[in-house]
Protein backbone atom coordinates (compact mmCIF):
# COMPACT_ATOMS: atom_id res chain seq x y z
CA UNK A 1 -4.90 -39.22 -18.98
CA UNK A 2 -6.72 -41.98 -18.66
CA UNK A 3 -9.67 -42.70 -15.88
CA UNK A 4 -7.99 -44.34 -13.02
CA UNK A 5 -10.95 -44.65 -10.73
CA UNK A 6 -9.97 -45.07 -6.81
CA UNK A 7 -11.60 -48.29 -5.28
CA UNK A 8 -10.29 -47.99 -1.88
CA UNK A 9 -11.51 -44.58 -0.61
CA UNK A 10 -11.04 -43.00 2.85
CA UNK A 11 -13.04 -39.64 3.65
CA UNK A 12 -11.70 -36.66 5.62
CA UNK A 13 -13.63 -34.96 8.18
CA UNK A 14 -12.35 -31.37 8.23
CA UNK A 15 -14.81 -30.58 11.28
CA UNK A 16 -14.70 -26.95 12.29
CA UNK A 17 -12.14 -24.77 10.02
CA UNK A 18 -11.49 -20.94 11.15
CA UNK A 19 -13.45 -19.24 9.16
CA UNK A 20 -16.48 -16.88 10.31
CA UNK A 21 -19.04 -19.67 10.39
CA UNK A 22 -19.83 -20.21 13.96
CA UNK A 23 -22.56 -17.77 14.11
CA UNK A 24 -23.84 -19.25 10.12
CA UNK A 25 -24.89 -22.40 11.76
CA UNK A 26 -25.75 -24.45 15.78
CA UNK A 27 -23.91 -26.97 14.46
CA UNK A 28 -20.45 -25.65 14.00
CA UNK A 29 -18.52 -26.93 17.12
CA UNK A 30 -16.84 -23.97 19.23
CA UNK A 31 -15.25 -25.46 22.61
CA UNK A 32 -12.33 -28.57 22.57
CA UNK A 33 -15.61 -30.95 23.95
CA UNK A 34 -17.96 -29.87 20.81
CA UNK A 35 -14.95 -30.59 18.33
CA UNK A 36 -13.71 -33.87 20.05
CA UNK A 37 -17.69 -34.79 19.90
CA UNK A 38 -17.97 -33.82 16.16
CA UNK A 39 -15.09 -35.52 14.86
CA UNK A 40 -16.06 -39.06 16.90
CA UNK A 41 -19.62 -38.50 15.68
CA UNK A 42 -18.06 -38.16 12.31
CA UNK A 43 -15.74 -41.31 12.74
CA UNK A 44 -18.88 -43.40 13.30
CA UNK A 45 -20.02 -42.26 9.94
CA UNK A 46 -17.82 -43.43 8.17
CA UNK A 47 -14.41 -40.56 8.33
CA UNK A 48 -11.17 -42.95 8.52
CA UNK A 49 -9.54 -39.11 9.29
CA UNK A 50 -10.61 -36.03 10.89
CA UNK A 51 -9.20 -32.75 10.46
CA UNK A 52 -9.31 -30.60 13.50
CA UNK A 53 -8.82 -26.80 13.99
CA UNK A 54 -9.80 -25.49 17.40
CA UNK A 55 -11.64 -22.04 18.27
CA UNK A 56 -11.94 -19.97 21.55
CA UNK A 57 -15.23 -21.29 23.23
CA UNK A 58 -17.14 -18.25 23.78
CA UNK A 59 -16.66 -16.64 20.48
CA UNK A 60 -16.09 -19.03 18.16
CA UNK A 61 -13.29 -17.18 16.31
CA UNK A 62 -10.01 -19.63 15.58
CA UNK A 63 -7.48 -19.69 17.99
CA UNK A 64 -3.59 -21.24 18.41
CA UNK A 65 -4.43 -21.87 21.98
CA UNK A 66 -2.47 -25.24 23.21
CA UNK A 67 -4.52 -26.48 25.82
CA UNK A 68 -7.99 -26.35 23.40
CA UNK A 69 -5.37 -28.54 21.31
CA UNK A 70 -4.32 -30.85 23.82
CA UNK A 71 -8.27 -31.35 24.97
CA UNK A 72 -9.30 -31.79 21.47
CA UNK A 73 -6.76 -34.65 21.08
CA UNK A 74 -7.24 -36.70 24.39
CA UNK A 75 -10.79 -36.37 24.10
CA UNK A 76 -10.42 -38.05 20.99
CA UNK A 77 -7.91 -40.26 21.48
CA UNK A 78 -9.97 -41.92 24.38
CA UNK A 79 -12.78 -42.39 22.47
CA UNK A 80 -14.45 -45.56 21.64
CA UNK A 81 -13.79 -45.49 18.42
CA UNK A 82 -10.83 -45.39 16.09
CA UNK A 83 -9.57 -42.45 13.92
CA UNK A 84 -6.92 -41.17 12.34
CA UNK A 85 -6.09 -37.33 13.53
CA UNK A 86 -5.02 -34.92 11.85
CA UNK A 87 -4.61 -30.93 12.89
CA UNK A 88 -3.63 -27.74 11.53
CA UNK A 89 -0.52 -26.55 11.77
CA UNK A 90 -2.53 -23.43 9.36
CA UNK A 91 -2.64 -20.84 11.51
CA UNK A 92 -0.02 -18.29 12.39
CA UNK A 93 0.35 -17.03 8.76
CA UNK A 94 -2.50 -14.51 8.54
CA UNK A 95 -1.80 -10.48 7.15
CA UNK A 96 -4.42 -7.85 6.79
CA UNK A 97 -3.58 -5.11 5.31
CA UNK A 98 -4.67 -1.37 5.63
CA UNK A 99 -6.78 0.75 3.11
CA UNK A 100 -4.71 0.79 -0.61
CA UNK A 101 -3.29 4.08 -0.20
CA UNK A 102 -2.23 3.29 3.68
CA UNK A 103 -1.17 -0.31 3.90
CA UNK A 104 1.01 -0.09 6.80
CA UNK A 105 0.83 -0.53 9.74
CA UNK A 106 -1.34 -4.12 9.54
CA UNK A 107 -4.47 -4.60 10.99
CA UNK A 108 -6.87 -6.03 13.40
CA UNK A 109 -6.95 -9.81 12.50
CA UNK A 110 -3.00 -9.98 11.84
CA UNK A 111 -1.46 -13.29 13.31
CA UNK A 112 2.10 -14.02 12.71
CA UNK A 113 4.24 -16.39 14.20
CA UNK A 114 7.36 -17.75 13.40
CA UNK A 115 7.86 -21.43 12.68
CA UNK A 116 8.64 -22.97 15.81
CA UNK A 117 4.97 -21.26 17.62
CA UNK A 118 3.24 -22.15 14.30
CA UNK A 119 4.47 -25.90 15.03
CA UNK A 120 4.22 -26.14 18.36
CA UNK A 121 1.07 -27.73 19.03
CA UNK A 122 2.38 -30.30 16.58
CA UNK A 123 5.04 -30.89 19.04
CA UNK A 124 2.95 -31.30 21.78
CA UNK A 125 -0.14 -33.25 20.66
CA UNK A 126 1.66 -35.32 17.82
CA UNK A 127 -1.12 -36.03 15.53
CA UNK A 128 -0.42 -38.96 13.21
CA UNK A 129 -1.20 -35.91 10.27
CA UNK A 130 -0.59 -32.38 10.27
CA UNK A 131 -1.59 -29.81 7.14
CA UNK A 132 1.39 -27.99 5.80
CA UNK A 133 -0.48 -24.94 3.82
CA UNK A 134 2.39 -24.60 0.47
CA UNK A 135 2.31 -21.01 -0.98
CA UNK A 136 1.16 -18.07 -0.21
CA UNK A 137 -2.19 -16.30 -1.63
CA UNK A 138 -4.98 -13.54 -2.13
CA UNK A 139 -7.67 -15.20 0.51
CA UNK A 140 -11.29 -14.06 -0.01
CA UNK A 141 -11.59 -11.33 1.48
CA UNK A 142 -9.72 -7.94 -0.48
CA UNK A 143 -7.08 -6.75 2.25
CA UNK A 144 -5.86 -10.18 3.75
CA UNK A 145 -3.15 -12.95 2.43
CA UNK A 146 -2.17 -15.92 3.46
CA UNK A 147 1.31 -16.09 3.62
CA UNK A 148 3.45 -19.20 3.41
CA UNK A 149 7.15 -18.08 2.26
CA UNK A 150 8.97 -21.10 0.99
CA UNK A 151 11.77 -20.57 3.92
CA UNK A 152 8.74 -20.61 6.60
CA UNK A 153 7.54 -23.74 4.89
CA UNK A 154 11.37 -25.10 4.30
CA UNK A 155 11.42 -24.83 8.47
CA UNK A 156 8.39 -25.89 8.77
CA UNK A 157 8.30 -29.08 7.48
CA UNK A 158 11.95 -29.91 8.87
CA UNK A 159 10.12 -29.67 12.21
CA UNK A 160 7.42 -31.93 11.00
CA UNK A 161 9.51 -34.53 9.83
CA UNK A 162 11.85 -34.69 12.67
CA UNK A 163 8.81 -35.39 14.66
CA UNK A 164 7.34 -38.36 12.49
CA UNK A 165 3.87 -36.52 11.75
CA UNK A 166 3.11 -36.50 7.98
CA UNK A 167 2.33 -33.34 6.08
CA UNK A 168 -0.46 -33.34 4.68
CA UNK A 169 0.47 -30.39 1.79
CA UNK A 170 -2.91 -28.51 1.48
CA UNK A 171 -2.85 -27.22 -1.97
CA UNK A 172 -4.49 -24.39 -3.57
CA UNK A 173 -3.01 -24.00 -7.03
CA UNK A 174 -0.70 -25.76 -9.75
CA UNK A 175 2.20 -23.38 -8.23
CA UNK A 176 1.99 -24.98 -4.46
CA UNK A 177 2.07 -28.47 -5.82
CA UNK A 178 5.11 -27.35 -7.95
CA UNK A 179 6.79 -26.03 -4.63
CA UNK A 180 5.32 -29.38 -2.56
CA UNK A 181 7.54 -31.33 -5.44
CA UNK A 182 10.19 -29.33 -4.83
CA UNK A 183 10.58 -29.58 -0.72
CA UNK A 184 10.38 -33.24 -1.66
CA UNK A 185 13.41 -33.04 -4.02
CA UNK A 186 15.33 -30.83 -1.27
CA UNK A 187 14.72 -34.03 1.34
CA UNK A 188 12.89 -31.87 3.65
CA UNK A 189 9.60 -34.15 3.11
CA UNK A 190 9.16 -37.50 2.34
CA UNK A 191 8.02 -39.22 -0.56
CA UNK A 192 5.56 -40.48 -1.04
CA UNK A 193 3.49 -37.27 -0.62
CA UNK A 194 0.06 -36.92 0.69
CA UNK A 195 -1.33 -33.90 -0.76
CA UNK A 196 -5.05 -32.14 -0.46
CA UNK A 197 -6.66 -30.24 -3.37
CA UNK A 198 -8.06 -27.42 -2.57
CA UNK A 199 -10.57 -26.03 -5.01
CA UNK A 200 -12.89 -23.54 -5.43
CA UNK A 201 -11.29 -20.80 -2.49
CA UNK A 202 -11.05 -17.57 -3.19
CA UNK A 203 -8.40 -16.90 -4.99
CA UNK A 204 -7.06 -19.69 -5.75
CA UNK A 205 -7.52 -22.43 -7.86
CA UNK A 206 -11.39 -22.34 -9.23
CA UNK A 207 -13.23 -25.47 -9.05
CA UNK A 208 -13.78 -26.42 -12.79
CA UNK A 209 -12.98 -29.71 -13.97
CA UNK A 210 -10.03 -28.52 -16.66
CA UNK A 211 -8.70 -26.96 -13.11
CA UNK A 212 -9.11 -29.40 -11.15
CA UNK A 213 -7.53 -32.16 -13.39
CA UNK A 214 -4.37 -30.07 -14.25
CA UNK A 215 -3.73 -30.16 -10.41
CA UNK A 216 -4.25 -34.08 -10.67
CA UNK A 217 -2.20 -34.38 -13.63
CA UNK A 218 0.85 -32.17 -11.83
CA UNK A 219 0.63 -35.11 -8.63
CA UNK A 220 3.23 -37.87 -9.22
CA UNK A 221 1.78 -40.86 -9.52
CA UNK A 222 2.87 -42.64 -6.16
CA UNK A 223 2.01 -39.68 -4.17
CA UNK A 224 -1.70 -39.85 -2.57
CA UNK A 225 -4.62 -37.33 -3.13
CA UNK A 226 -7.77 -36.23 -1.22
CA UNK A 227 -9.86 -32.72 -3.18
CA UNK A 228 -12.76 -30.71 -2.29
CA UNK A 229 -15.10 -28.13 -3.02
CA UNK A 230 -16.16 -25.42 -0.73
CA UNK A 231 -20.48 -25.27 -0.37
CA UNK A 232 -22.39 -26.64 -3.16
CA UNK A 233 -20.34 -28.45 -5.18
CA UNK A 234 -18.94 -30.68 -1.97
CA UNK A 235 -20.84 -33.83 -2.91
CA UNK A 236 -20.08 -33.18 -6.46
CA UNK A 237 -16.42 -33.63 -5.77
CA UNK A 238 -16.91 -36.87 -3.51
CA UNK A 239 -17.67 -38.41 -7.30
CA UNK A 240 -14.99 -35.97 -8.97
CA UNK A 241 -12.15 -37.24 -6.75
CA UNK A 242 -12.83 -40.60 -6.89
CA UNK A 243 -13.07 -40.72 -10.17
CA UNK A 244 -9.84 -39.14 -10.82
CA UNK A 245 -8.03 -41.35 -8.41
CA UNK A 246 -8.40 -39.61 -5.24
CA UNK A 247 -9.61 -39.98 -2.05
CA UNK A 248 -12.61 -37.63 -0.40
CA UNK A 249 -12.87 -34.45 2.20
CA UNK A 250 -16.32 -33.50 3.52
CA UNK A 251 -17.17 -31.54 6.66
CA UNK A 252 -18.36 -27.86 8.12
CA UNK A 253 -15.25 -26.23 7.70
CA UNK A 254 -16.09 -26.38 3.88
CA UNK A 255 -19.59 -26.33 3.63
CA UNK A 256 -22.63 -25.93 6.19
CA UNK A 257 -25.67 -27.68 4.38
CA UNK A 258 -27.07 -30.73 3.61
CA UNK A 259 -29.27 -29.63 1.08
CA UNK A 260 -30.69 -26.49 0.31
CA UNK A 261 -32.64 -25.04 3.53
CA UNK A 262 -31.19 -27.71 5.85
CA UNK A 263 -28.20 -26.97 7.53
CA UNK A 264 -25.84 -30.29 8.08
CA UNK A 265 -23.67 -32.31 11.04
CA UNK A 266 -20.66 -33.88 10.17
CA UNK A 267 -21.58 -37.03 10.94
CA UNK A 268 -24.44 -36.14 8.24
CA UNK A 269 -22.29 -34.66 5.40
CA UNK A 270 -19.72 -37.90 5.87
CA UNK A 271 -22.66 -40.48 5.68
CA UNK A 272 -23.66 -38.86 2.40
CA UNK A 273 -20.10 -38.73 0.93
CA UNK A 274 -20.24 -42.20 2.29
CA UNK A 275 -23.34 -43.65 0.13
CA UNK A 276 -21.95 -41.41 -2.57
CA UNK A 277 -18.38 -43.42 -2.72
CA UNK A 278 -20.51 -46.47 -2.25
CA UNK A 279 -22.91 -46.41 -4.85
CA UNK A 280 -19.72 -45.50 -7.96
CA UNK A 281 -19.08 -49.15 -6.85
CA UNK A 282 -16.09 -48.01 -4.10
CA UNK A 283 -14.93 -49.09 -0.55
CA UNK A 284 -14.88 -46.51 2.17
CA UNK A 285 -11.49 -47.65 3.46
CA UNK A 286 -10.88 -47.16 7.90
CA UNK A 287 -8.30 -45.98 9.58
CA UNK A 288 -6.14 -48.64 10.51
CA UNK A 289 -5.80 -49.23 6.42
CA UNK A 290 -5.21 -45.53 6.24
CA UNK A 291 -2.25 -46.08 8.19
CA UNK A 292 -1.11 -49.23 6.41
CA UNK A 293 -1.88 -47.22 3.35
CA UNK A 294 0.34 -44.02 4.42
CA UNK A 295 2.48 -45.30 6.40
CA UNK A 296 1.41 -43.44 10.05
CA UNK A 297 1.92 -44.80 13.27
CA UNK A 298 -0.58 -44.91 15.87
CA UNK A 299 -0.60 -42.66 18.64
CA UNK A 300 -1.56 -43.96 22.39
CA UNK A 301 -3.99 -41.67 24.43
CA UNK A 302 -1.79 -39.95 26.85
């Protein structure tokens, strides 16, 4: 294909995450305050979107818990400055298994929920962008999957639609975009698409660039993109996704340093993605063009 270079770039914060990286690094926000703080401190560098997971305040391990939900978006929906929010709707999908000759019964760390619970902080808080996770995979570690089953995402993204927030379909391999395309054909999203790439996570799609553009060459062309890479390559793939047409994600849920022996802010790893967009001769777009751009709707704080 040829190089389509993307001139009008907006950069994702994805702020805290779930993973086990709240004891890896001080500056991984725990409590709804932290977070909201993160993702505004982000927004002034430059983030036209942040991404916001929330975690229980004392331990730091992710949590579904509404009211850290509902804090997280007032706090930063009466902030100063303007942003364009979007939470998970990720959790509520997780299965570890037992040893390999005992798999059953699960273990310690199993969440399941059905699709209403999974949604319901989507309900409540009505971000302007949700993720919609689309497949189901082998996740790092060797007992636990992610699990997405196309009638949990089929419900799932009814719910999202009825309720005007946009998907954003977090994909981590060629098959989820081919089942993203598919909900699209069924009605149950809307097209245009807004899709992430998600590269590099164990076990999905590795971050290569023959990988990376055969998930950029399966998007259709009037759908919009944001990709990233999980810890060192990060920066590499603020240039990589701009250059294929995309847009940019940056933040601690996907990487933790700056550079090697300093560990990073948000508001640090966006102003870098910033200069980096910059300097290939790009505009780091805000959010009220996001929303022009996407089609979103601005929510009032409550």
């Amino acid at each position: 294909m040829p190089l389509t270079m993307n001139k009008d770039v907006f950069i994702t914060c994805a702020v805290t995450g779930s993973g086990a990286t709240q004891d890896r690094s001080p500056h991984v926000p725990r409590s709804p305050a932290q977070i909201a703080e993160s993702a505004i401190e982000a927004a002034r560098a430059g983030a036209a979107i942040v991404h916001c997971h929330v975690r229980d305040p004392e331990t730091g391990k992710p949590s579904r818990d509404l009211g850290y939900y509902r804090e997280v978006t007032d706090r930063i929906r009466e902030a100063e400055i303007d942003v364009v929010l979007n939470l998970t709707a990720g959790m509520g999908g997780d299965m570890v298994f037992g040893p390999t000759e005992r798999p059953l019964p699960l273990q310690d760390g199993t969440d399941m929920a059905g699709a209403a619970e999974r949604v319901e902080h989507i309900k409540q808080c009505l971000p302007e962008i949700c993720t919609l996770d689309c497949g189901t995979m082998n996740f790092a570690e060797s007992d636990y999957v992610m699990t997405n089953t196309p009638g949990m995402l089929q419900a799932m993204g009814r719910m999202m639609t009825h309720l005007g927030v946009k998907p954003e379909i977090e994909a981590f391999d060629t098959g989820h975009l081919w089942y993203a395309k598919q909900l699209v054909k069924d009605g149950i999203l809307d097209s245009p698409a807004l899709v992430q790439l998600c590269m590099g996570v164990p076990w999905g799609a590795p971050d290569d660039l023959n990988t990376f553009m055969a998930m950029v060459n399966n998007i259709p062309d009037d759908w919009t993109f944001s990709a990233f890479a999980l810890g060192r390559n990060q920066m590499a793939y603020v240039a990589a996704s701009v250059l294929a047409g995309g847009n940019v994600r940056v933040g601690l849920e996907d990487n933790l340093w700056l550079e090697k022996g300093v560990l990073a802010t948000n508001a640090q790893l966006v102003d870098r993605a910033v200069g980096i967009v910059e300097r290939m001769g790009a505009r780091v777009i805000g959010p009220q063009e996001v929303r022009e751009k996407l089609g979103l709707t601005k929510r009032a704080p409550a």
